[in-house]
Protein backbone atom coordinates (compact mmCIF):
# COMPACT_ATOMS: atom_id res chain seq x y z
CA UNK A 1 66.93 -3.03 -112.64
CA UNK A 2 67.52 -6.41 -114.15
CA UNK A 3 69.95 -9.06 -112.27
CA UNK A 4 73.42 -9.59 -113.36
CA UNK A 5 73.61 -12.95 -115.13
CA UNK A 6 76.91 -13.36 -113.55
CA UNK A 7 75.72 -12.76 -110.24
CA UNK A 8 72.99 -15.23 -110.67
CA UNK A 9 75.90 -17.83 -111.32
CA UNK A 10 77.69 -17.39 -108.50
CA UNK A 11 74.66 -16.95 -106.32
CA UNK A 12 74.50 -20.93 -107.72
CA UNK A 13 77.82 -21.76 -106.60
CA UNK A 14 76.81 -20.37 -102.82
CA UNK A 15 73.60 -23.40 -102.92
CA UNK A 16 76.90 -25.77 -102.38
CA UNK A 17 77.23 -26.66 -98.72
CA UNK A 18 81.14 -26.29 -99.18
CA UNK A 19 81.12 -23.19 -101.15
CA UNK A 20 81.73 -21.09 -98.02
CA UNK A 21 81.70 -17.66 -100.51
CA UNK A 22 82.47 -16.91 -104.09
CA UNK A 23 83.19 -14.31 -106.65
CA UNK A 24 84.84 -12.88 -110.00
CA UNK A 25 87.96 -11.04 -109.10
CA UNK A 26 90.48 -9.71 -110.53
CA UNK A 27 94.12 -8.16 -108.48
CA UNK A 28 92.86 -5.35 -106.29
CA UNK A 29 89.38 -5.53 -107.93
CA UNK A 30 86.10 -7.64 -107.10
CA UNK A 31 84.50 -7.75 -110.24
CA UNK A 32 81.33 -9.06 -109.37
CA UNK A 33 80.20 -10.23 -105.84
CA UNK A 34 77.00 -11.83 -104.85
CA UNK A 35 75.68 -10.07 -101.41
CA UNK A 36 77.97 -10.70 -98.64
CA UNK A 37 75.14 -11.82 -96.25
CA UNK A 38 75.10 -15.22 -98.60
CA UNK A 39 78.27 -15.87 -97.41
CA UNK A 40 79.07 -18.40 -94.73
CA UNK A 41 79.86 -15.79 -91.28
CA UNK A 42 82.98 -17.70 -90.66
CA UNK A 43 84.68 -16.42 -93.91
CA UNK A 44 84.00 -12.86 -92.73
CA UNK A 45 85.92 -13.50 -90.18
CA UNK A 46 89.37 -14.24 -91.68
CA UNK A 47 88.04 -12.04 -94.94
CA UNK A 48 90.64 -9.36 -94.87
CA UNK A 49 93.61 -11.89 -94.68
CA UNK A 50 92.22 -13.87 -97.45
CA UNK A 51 91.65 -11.02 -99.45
CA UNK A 52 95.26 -9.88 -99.18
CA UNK A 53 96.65 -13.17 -99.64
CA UNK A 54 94.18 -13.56 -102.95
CA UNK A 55 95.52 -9.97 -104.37
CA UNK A 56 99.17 -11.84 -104.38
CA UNK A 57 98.17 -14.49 -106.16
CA UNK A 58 96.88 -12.46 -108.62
CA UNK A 59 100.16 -11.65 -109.15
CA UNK A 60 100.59 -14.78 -110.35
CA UNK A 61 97.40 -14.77 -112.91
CA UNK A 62 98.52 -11.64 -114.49
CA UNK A 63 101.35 -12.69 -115.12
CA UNK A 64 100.51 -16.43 -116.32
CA UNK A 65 96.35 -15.68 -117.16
CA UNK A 66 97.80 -15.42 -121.01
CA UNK A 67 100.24 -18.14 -121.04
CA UNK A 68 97.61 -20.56 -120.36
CA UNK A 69 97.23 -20.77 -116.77
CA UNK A 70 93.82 -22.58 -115.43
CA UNK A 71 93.63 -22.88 -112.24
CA UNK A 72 95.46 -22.29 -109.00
CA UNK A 73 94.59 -22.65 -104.94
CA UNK A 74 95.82 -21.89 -101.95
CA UNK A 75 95.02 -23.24 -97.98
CA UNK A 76 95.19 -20.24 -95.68
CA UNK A 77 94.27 -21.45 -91.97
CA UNK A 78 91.14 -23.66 -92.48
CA UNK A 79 90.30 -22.62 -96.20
CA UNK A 80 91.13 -23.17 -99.35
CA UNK A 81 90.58 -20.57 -102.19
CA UNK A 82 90.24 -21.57 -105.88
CA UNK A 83 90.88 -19.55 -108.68
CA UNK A 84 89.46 -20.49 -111.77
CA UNK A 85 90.75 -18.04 -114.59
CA UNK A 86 88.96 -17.27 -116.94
CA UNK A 87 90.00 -17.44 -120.93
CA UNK A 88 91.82 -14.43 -122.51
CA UNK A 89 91.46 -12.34 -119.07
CA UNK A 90 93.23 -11.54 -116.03
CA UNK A 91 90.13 -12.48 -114.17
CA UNK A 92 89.09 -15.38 -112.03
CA UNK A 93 85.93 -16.91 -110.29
CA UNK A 94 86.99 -17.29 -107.37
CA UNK A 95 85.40 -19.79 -104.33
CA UNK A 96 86.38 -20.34 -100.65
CA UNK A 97 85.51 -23.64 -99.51
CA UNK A 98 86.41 -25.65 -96.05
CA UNK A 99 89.91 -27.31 -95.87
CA UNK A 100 89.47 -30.69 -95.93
CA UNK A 101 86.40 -30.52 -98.39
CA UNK A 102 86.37 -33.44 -101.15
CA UNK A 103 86.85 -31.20 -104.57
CA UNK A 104 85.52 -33.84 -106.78
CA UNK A 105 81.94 -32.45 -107.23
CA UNK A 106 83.16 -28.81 -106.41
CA UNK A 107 85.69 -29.11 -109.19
CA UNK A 108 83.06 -30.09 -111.22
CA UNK A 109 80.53 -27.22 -110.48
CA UNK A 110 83.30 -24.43 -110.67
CA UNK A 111 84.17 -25.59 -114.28
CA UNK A 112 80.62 -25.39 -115.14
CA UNK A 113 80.06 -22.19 -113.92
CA UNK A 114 83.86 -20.83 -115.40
CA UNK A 115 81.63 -22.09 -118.71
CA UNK A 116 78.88 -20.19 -118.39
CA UNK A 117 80.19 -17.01 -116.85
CA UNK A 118 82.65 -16.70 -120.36
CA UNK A 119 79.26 -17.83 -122.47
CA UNK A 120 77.73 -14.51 -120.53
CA UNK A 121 80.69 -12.64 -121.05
CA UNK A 122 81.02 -13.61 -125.09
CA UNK A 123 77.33 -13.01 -125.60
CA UNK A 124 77.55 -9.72 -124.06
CA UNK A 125 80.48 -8.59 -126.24
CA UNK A 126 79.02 -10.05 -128.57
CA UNK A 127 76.10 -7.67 -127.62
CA UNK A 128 78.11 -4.68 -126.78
CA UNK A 129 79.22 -4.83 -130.76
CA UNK A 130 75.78 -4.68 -132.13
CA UNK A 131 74.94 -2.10 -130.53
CA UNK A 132 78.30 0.09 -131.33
């Protein structure tokens, strides 16, 4: 079985010391997911209120996702989860990071890997074509 390219990115993300989890979700779906024992324990522990709070604001990318929208975050207790859409879709890589962290090199890393993840996902159209 070969690794998902995708999965490889986000494992990336997770090197971070503020990138307390991470993933490509969509509403009520988790697209792709590294394995949960790479995440930091103390997201597990609020996990299932940050994973209904995230479904609502997918709400919000559905309904925005083609209009344009880029980005969006929330704080919810002592996190703060950014959604970076992704172009044409209704999905978003999504990253849980500490409150108080300074974004400026996390904001940096997420739009690098929002890059690559839609190069992945073009080339395997792109892929997915040929082969048709």
């Amino acid at each position: 079985m070969r690794d998902d390219p995708i999965e490889l990115v986000l494992i990336d993300l997770l090197k971070l010391d503020d990138i307390l989890a991470c993933m490509v979700a969509r509403q009520n779906m988790i697209s792709v997911m590294p394995d949960q024992n790479l995440f930091d324990p103390s997201v597990m522990e609020v996990w299932d209120i940050i994973k209904r709070a995230m479904d609502d604001v997918f709400v919000v990318v559905k309904e925005y996702s083609q209009a344009g929208l880029g980005e969006i975050e929330f704080r919810l207790q002592d996190y703060e989860v950014l959604f970076y859409i992704l172009p044409d879709t209704e999905n978003a890589l999504v990253a849980i990071i500490p409150a108080l962290s300074n974004k400026g090199l996390i904001d940096v890393e997420m739009e690098n890997a929002r890059q690559e993840i839609n190069n992945i996902r073009n080339k395997q159209d792109n892929e997915r074509l040929i082969n048709a």
